[in-house]
Protein backbone atom coordinates (compact mmCIF):
# COMPACT_ATOMS: atom_id res chain seq x y z
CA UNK A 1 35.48 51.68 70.81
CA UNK A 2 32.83 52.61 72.84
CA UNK A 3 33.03 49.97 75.03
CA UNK A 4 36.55 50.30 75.62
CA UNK A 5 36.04 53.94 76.59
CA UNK A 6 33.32 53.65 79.26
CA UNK A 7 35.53 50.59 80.92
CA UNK A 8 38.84 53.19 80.93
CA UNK A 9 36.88 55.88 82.27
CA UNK A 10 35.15 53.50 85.26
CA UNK A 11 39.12 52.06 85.68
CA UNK A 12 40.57 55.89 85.99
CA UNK A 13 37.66 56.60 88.15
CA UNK A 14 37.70 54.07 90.56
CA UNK A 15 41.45 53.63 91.25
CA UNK A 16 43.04 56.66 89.74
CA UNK A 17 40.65 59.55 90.56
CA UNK A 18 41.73 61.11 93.93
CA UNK A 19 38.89 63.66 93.70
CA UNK A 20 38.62 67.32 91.78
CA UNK A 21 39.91 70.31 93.59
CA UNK A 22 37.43 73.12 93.25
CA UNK A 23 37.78 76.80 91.76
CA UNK A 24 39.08 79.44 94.55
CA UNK A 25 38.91 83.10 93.11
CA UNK A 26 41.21 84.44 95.72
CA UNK A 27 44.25 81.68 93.74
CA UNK A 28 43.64 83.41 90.82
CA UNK A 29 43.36 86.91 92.33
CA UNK A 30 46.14 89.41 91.95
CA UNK A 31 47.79 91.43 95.02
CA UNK A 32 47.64 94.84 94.52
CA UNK A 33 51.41 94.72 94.47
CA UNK A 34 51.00 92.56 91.58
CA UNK A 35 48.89 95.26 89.88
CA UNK A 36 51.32 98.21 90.62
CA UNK A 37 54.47 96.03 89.07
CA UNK A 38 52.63 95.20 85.95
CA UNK A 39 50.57 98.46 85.27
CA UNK A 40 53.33 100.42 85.95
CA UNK A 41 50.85 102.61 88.20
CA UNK A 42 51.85 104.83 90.87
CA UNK A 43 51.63 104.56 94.45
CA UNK A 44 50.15 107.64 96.07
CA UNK A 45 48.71 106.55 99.47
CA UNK A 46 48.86 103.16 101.56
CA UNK A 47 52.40 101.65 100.64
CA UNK A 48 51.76 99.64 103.40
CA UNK A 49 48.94 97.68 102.19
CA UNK A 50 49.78 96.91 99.08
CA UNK A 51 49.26 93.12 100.09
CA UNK A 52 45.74 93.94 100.03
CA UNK A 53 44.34 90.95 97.57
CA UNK A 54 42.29 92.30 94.53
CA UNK A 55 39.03 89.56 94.10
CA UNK A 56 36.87 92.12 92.54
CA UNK A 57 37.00 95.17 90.10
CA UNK A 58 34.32 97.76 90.35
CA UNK A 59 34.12 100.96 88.20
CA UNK A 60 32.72 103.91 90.51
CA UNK A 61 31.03 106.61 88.21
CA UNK A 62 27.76 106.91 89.77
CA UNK A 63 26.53 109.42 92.71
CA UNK A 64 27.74 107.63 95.83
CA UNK A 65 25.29 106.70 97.62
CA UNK A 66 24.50 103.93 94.64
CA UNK A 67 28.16 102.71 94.68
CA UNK A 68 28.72 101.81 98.09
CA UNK A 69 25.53 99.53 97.66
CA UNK A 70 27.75 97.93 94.96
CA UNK A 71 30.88 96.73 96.40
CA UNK A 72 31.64 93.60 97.39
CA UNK A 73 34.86 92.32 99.78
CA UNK A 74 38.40 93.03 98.39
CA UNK A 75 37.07 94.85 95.31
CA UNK A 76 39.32 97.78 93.93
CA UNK A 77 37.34 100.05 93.03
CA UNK A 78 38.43 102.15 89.65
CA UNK A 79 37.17 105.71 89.68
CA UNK A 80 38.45 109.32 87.70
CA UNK A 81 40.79 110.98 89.77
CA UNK A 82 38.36 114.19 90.00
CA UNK A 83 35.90 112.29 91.70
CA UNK A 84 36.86 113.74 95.73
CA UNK A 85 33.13 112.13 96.71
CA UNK A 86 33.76 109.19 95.38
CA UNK A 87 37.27 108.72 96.63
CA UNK A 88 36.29 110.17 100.40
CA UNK A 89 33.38 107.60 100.71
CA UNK A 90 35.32 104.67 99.71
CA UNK A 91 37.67 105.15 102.10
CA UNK A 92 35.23 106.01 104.72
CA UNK A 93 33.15 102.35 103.57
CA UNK A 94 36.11 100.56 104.24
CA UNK A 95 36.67 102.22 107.90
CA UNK A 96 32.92 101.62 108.95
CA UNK A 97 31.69 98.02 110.06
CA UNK A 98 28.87 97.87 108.01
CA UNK A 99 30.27 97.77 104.76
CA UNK A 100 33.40 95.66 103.19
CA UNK A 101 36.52 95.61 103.39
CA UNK A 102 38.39 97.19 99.94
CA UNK A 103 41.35 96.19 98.28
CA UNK A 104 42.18 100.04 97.04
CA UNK A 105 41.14 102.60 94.85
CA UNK A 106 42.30 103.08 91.03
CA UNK A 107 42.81 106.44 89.93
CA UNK A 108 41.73 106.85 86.08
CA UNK A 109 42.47 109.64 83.59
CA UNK A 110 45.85 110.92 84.78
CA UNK A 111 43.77 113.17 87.65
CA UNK A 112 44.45 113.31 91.02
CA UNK A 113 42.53 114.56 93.98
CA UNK A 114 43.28 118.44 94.63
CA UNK A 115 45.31 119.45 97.72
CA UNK A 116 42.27 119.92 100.10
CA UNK A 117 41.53 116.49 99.55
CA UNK A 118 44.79 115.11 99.65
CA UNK A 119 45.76 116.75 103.05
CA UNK A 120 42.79 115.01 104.36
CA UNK A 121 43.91 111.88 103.01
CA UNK A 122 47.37 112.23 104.58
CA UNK A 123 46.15 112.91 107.43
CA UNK A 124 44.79 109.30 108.02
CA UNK A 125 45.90 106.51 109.68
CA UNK A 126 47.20 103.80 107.66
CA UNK A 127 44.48 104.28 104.75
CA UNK A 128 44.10 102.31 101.35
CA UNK A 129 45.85 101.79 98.33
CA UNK A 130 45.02 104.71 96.28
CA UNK A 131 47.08 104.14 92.71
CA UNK A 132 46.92 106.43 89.64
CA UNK A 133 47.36 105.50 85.85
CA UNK A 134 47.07 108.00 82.88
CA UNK A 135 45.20 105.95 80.74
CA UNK A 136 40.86 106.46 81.26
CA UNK A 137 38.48 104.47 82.76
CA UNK A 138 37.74 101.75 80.06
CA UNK A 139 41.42 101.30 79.56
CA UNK A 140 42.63 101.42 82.75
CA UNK A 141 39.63 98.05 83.05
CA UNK A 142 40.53 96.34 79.84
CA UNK A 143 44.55 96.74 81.57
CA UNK A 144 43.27 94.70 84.63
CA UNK A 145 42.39 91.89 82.89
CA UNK A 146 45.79 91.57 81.84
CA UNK A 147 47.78 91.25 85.16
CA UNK A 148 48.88 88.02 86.31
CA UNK A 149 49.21 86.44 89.69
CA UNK A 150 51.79 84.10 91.25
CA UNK A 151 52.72 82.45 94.42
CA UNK A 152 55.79 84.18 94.79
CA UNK A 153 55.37 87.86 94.43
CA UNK A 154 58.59 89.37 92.38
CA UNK A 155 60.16 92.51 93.21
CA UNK A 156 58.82 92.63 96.34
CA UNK A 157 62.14 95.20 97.34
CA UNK A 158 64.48 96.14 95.03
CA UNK A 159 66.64 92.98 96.00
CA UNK A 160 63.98 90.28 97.31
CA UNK A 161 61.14 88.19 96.65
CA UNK A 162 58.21 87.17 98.97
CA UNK A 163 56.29 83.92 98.85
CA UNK A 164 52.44 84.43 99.14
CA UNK A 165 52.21 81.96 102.35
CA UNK A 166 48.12 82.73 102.39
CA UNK A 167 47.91 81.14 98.68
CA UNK A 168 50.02 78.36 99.44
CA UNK A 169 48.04 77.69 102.58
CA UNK A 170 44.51 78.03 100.91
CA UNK A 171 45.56 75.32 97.95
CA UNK A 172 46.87 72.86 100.75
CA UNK A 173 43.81 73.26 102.13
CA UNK A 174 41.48 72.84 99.18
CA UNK A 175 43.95 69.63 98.38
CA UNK A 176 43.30 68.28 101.67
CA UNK A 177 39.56 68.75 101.78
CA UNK A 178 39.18 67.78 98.21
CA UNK A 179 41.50 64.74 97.54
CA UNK A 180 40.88 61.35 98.98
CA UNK A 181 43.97 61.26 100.74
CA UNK A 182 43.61 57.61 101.88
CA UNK A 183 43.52 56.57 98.07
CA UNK A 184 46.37 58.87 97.40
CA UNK A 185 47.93 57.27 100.40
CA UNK A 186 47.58 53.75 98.69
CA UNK A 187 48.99 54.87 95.48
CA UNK A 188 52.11 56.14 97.09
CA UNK A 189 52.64 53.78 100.19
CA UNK A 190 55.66 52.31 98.39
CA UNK A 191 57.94 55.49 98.45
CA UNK A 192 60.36 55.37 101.16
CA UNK A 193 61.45 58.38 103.15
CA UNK A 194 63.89 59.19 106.02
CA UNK A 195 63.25 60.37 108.67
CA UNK A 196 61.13 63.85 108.56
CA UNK A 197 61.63 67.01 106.58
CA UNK A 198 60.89 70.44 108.15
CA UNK A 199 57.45 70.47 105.45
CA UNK A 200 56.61 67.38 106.44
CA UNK A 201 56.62 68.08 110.45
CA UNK A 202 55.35 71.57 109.97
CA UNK A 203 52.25 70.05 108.05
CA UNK A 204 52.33 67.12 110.69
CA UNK A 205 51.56 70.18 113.62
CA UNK A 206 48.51 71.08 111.81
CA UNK A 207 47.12 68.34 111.06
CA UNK A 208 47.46 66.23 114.59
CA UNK A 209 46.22 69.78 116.24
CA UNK A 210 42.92 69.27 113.79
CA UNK A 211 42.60 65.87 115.02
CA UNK A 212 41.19 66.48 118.43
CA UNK A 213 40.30 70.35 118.36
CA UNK A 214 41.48 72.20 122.02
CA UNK A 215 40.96 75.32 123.11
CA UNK A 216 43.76 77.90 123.06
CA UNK A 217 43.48 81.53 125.03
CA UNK A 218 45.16 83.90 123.68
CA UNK A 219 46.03 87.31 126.21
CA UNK A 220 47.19 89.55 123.56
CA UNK A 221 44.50 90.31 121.57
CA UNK A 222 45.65 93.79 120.99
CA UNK A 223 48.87 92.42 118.24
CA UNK A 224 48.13 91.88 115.06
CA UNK A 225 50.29 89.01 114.64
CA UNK A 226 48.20 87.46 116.80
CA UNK A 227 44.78 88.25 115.19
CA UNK A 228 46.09 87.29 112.19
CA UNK A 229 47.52 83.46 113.00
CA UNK A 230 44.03 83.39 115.54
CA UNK A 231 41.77 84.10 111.49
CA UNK A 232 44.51 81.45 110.26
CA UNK A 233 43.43 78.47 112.92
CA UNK A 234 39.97 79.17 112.89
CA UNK A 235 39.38 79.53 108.97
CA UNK A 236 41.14 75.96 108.62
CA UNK A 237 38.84 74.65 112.11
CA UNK A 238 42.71 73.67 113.68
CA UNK A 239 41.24 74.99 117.22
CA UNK A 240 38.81 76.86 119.69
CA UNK A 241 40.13 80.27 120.65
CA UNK A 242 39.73 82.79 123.33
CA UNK A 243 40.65 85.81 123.07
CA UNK A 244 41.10 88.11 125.81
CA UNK A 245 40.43 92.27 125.51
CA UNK A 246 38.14 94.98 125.02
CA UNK A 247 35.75 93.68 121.87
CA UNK A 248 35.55 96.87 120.31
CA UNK A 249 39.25 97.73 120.34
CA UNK A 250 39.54 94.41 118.95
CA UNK A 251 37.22 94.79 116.24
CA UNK A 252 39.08 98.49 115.59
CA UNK A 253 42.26 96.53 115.04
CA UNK A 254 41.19 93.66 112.79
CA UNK A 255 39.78 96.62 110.54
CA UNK A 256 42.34 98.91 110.39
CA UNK A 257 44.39 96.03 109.02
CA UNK A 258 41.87 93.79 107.01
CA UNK A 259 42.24 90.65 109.17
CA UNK A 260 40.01 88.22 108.25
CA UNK A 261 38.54 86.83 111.82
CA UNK A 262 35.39 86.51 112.02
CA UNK A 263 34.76 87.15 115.31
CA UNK A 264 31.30 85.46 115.68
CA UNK A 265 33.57 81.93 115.05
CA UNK A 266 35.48 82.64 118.91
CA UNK A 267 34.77 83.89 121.92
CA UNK A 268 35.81 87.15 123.28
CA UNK A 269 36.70 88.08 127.40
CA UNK A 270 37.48 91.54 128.44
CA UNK A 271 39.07 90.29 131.86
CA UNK A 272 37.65 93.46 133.46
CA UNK A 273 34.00 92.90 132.91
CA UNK A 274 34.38 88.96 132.68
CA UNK A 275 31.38 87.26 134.59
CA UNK A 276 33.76 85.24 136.06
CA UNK A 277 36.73 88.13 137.24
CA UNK A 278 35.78 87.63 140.96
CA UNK A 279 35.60 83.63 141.20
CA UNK A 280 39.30 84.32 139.58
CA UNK A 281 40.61 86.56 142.19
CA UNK A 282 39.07 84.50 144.86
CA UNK A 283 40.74 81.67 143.45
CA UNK A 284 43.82 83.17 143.06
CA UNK A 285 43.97 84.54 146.80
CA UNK A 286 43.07 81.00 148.12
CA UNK A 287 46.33 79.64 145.98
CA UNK A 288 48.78 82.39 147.21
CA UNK A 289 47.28 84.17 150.71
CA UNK A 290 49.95 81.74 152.44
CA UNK A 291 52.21 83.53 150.42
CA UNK A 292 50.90 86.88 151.49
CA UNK A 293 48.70 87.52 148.91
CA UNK A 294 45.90 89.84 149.49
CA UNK A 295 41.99 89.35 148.22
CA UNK A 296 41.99 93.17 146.76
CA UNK A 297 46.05 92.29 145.16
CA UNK A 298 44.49 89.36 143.71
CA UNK A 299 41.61 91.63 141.67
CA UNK A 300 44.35 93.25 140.87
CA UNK A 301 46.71 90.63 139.12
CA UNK A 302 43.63 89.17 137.58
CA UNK A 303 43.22 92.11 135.06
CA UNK A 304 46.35 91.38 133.58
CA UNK A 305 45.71 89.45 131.07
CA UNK A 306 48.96 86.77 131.50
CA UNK A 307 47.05 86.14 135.17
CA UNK A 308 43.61 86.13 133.45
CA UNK A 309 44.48 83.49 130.37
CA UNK A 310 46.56 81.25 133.15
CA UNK A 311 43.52 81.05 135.43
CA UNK A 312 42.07 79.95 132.43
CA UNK A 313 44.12 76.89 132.20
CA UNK A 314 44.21 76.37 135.80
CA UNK A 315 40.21 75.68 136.09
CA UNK A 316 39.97 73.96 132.49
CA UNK A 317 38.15 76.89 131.41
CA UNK A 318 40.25 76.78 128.24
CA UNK A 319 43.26 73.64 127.81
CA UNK A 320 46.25 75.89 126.77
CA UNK A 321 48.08 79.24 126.34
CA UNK A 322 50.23 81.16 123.84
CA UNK A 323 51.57 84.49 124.99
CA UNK A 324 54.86 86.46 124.66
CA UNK A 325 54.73 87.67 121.33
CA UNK A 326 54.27 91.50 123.45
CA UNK A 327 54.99 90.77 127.11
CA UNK A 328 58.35 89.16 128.14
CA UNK A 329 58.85 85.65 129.27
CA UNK A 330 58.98 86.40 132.79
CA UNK A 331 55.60 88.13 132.96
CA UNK A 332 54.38 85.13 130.81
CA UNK A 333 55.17 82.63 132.83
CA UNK A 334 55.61 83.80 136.20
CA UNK A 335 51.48 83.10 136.82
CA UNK A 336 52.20 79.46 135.63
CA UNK A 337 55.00 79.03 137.91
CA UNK A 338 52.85 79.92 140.72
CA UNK A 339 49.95 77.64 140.19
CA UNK A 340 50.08 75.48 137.43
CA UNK A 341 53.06 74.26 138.82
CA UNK A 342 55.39 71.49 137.27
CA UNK A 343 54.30 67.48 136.46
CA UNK A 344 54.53 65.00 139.93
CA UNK A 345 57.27 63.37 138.11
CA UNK A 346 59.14 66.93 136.88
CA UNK A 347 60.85 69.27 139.37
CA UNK A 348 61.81 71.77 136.60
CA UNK A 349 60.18 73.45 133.83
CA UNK A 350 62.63 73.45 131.13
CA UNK A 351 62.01 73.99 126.96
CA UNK A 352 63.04 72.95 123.82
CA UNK A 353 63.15 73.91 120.32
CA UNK A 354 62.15 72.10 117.44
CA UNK A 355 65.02 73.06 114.79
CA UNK A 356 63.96 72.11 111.18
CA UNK A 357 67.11 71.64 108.93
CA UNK A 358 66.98 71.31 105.25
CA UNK A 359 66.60 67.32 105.49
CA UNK A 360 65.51 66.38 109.33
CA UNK A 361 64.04 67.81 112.28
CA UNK A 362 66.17 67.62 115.69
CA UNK A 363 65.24 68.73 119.04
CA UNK A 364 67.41 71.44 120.92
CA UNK A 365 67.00 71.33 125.05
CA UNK A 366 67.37 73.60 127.02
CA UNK A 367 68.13 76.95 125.50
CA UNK A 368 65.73 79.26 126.59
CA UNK A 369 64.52 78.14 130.77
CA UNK A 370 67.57 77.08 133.44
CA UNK A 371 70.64 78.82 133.47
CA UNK A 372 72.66 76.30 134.98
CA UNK A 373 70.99 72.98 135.73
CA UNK A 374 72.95 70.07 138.09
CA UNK A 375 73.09 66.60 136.91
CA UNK A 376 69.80 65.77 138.69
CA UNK A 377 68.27 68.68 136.56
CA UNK A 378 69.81 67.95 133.50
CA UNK A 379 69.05 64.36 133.48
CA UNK A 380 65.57 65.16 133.84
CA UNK A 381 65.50 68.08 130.86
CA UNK A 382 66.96 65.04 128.55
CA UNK A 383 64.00 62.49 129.75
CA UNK A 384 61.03 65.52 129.63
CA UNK A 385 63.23 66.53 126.28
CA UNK A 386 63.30 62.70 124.49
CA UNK A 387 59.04 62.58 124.85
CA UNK A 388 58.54 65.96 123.75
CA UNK A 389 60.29 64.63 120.66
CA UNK A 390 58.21 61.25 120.73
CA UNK A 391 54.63 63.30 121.19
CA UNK A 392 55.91 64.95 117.95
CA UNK A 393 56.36 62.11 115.37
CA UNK A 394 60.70 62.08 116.19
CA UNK A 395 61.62 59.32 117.20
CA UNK A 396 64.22 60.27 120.63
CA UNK A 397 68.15 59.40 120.02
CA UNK A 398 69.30 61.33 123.04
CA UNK A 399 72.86 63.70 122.86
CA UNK A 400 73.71 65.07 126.07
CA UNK A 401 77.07 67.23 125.02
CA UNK A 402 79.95 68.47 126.50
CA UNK A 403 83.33 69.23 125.13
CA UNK A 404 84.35 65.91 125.17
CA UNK A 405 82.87 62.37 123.90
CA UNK A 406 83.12 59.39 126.23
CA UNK A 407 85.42 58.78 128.64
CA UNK A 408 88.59 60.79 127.07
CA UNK A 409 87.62 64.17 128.85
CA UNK A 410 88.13 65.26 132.66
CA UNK A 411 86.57 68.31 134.38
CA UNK A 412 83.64 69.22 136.19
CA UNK A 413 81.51 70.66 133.80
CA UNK A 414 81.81 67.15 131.92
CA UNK A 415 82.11 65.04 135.08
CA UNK A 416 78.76 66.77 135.38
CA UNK A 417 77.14 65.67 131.98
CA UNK A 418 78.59 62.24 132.97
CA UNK A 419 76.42 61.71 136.05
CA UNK A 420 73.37 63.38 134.54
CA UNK A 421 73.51 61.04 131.68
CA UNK A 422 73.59 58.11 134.22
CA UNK A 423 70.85 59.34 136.06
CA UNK A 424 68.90 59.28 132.90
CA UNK A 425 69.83 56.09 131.32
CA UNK A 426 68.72 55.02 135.16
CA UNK A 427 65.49 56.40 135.06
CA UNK A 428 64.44 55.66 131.65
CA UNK A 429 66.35 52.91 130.30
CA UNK A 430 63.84 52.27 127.73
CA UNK A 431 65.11 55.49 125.62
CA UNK A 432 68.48 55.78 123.49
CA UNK A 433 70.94 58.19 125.48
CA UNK A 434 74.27 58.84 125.31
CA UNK A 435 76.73 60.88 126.79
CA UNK A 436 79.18 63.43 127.12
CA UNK A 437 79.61 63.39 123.82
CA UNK A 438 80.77 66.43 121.66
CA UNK A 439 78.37 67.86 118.89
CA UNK A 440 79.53 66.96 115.52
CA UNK A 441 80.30 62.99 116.99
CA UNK A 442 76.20 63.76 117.53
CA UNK A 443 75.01 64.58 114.54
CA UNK A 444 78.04 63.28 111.64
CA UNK A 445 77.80 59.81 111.26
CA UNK A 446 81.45 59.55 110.19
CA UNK A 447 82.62 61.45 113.09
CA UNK A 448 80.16 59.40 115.70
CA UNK A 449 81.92 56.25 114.45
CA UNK A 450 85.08 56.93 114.45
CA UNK A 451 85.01 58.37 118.59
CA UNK A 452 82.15 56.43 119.80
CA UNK A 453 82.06 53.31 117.34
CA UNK A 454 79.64 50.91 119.49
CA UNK A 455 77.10 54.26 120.38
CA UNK A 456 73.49 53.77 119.26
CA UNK A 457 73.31 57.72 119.13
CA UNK A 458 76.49 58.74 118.21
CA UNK A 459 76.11 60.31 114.42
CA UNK A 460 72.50 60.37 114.34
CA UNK A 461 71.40 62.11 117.37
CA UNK A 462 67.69 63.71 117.27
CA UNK A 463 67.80 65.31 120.89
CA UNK A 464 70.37 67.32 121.29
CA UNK A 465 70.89 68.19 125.51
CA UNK A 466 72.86 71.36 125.71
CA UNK A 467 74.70 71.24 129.54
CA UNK A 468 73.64 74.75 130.22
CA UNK A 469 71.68 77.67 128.77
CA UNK A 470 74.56 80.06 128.06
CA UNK A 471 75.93 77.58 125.86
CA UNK A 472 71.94 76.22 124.13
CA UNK A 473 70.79 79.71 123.57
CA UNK A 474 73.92 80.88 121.40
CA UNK A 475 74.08 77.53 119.40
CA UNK A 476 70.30 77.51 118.23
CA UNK A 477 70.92 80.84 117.09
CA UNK A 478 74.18 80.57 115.48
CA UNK A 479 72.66 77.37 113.90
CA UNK A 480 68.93 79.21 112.76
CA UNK A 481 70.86 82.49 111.64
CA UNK A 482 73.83 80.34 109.59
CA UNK A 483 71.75 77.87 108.24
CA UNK A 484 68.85 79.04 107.63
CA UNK A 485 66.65 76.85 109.21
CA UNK A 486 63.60 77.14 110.82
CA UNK A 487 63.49 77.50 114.37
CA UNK A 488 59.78 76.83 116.21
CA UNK A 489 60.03 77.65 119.88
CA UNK A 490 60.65 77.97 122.98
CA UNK A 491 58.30 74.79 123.83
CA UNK A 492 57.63 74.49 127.32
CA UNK A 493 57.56 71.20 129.10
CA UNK A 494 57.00 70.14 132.63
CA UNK A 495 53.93 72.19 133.29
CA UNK A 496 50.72 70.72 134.88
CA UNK A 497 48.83 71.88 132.13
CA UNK A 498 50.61 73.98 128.99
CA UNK A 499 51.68 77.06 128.76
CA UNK A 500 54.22 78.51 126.24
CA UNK A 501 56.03 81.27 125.22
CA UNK A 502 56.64 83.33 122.61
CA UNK A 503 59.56 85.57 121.41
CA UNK A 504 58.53 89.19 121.01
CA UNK A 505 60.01 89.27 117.36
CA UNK A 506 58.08 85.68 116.42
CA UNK A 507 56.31 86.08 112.87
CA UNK A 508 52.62 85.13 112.54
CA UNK A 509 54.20 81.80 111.26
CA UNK A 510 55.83 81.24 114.84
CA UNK A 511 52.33 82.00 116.56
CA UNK A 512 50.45 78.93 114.26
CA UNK A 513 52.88 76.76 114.78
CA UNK A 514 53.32 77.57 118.76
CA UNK A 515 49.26 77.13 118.85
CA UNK A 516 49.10 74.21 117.03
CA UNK A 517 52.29 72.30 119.53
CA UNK A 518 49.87 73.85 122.74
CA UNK A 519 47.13 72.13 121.16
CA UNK A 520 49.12 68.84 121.20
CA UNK A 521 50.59 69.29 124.16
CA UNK A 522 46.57 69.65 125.98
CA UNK A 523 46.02 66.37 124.07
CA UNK A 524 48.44 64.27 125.52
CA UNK A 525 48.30 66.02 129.00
């Protein structure tokens, strides 16, 4: 029996065992959220932050200066609600650099702080969690043992819940560094799927941006959307950063709302006092004096960031940007216009987005650049569209729509499509294009057949060419907002060297994903 044990353990070991996924406290840590819904406890201060993730509990009843020494990051500290010093040097730990940061404070004993100390409280900007339960210390401890976490955080309003995207994210990340994923890969080589699903392309973006790290500058270092995707590629090593701002208004920021960047892992330019501002400007007036461009307008542009971060790219000093998530597109791209310039074989920039439907991933062009692009123009978009969608894993069945499919419609605006689509299929006769064809013939099989029966595109179109941006821009919206699905864009193409843009209402979810397609982009450029 023995025998057969050891030779079933050695069998499960060798071919079955994909690896062990270790312990990670912050899984099995509870959002204070989490402890509010479940303890019942009131919320007196920092509604805001009640995200804040609990990985330590701490019981404050000694003189202060002995209990700062004691507290450890993301502890929530439980204290008697008498205890003003206690609760006024907590809060001023977290604030100050030197110690770390705290989930909240836990009010014990049905006691809160008088009004003295309360008025200073509310008179703080955005400060901690500061709950309050009647029960005393020791129960209010033996409670916390009790409260559960979960990856989906109930009753997160009245009407809604929220997924906890940083939990998810952490146990990918432990599988992927802790499974042998070419073993795995054996094991289920067999399963068949089609095409790719939004997860699977999402997850794709990371992992080819890991693959061959780049270096990404980032102007607006002042938003915390973008401090917090910048902690979320360099915690998982996806990229090098830059960011570009004063250091110590940067550091105030990531503070005030517990980001966790370390900013020893990146490097950090204040364009004003950069070592390299002048070599900029110079450079910058040698590109544009024909234009008119003076040396002393040219120190000028180069402290705005947008200028700065482009520069950047320009001299290889960093191999991509992501801006936009503050400044508009115009001020965003208008330095990359000017001297990064387009591709020798591209006479437009133009964009796409990558829209990922419940079961497939197709690729919208262009809704966000050219207003009205010719048939020279729009021919190009479609080629510059098809190997955006190739660099990405999709492989390019090219749509170029109208309001009419094949040769049953008449007008200019299709007559238009018509040519454009010939021009393409000239140029790149390698790729799969068709054209004008109407949308759902595009994307429905059983329509495609029926009014273009012979079409190699028709019904399962992945690049979709919109004929002009009035018409692109409403239908990925009406498509994102109707459908739900997820829309990751506007990605620039036809740049020298990549620059892209984001929407000033992007989530920190846009701003990975838009760093991660730069990255790619700088790969293949």
């Amino acid at each position: 029996m023995a025998k057969f044990k050891t030779a079933l353990e050695q069998k499960f070991s060798s071919d079955y065992l994909l690896g062990t996924i270790p312990y990670a406290p912050k899984l099995s840590s509870p959002r204070v959220r989490e402890i509010v819904q479940q303890l019942d406890a009131e919320v007196l201060y920092g509604h805001n932050r009640l995200d804040n993730l609990a990985v330590n509990y701490a019981i404050a009843a000694m003189q202060l200066e002995h209990a700062v020494t004691r507290l450890k990051e993301n502890t929530l500290v439980i204290t008697p609600g008498d205890r003003s010093d206690i609760i006024l040097g907590l809060l001023q730990a977290h604030q100050s650099v030197k110690y770390p940061h705290l989930a909240g404070i836990l009010l014990s004993g049905d006691l809160q702080p008088p009004e003295p100390i309360r008025k200073l409280i509310d008179g703080l900007y955005d400060p901690l969690p500061i709950l309050s339960l009647s029960v005393d210390t020791y129960e209010t401890s033996e409670l916390l043992k009790q409260v559960k976490t979960s990856l989906v955080v109930r009753n997160y309003t009245p009407l809604t819940e929220k997924v906890d995207r940083d939990k998810i994210t952490l146990s990918i990340q432990l599988f992927d560094e802790s499974i042998d994923l070419s073993k795995l890969e054996q094991q289920i080589k067999t399963i068949k799927a089609k095409g790719i699903t939004p997860k699977m392309f999402t997850y794709n973006l990371l992992q080819q941006a890991k693959s061959q790290k780049q270096h990404i500058v980032l102007p607006e270092a002042k938003e915390v959307r973008i401090l917090q995707a910048a902690a979320f590629m360099i915690e998982r090593e996806l990229v090098n950063i830059t960011l570009l701002g004063n250091i110590a208004k940067i550091e105030q920021i990531i503070k005030q709302n517990n980001i966790a960047l370390n900013l020893s892992q990146l490097q950090i330019i204040d364009p004003a006092t950069a070592e390299n501002f002048e070599s900029y400007a110079d450079q910058l007036y040698q590109l544009r004096k024909h234009k008119g461009l003076t040396l002393e307008v040219a120190r000028e542009y180069m402290l705005d960031v947008s200028y700065f971060g482009t520069m950047m790219v320009y001299l290889g000093d960093a191999d991509g940007m992501v801006s936009g998530a503050v400044h508009t597109t115009q001020h965003t791209l208008r330095p990359a216009l000017q001297f990064i310039k387009t591709k020798p074989d591209c006479s437009i920039v133009s964009s796409v987005f990558f829209m990922c439907l419940e079961d497939r991933v197709l690729v919208y062009g262009d809704c966000a650049v050219n207003p009205n692009p010719n048939a020279e123009q729009l021919a190009e978009i479609a080629i510059s569209s098809a190997d955006t969608a190739t660099a990405f894993g999709i492989e390019p069945k090219v749509a170029l729509l109208s309001y009419s499919s094949g040769s049953s419609g008449q007008g200019e605006e299709v007559e238009k499509v018509r040519n454009a689509t010939a021009i393409a299929k000239t140029r790149r006769p390698d790729l799969k294009i068709e054209g004008p064809i109407q949308y759902d013939a595009a994307v429905d099989l059983t329509v495609g057949s029926q009014k273009m029966p012979n079409s190699q595109v028709a019904g399962q179109a992945s690049v979709l060419i919109f004929p002009e941006l009035n018409t692109g821009n409403n239908t990925y919206k009406a498509v994102q907002r109707e459908t739900g699905a997820l829309a990751i864009g506007p990605v620039l193409q036809g740049l020298k060297k990549p620059v892209n843009d984001l929407s000033r209402g992007c989530t920190v979810d846009d701003i990975i994903n838009t760093i991660a397609i730069t990255a790619i982009q700088t790969q293949r450029s």
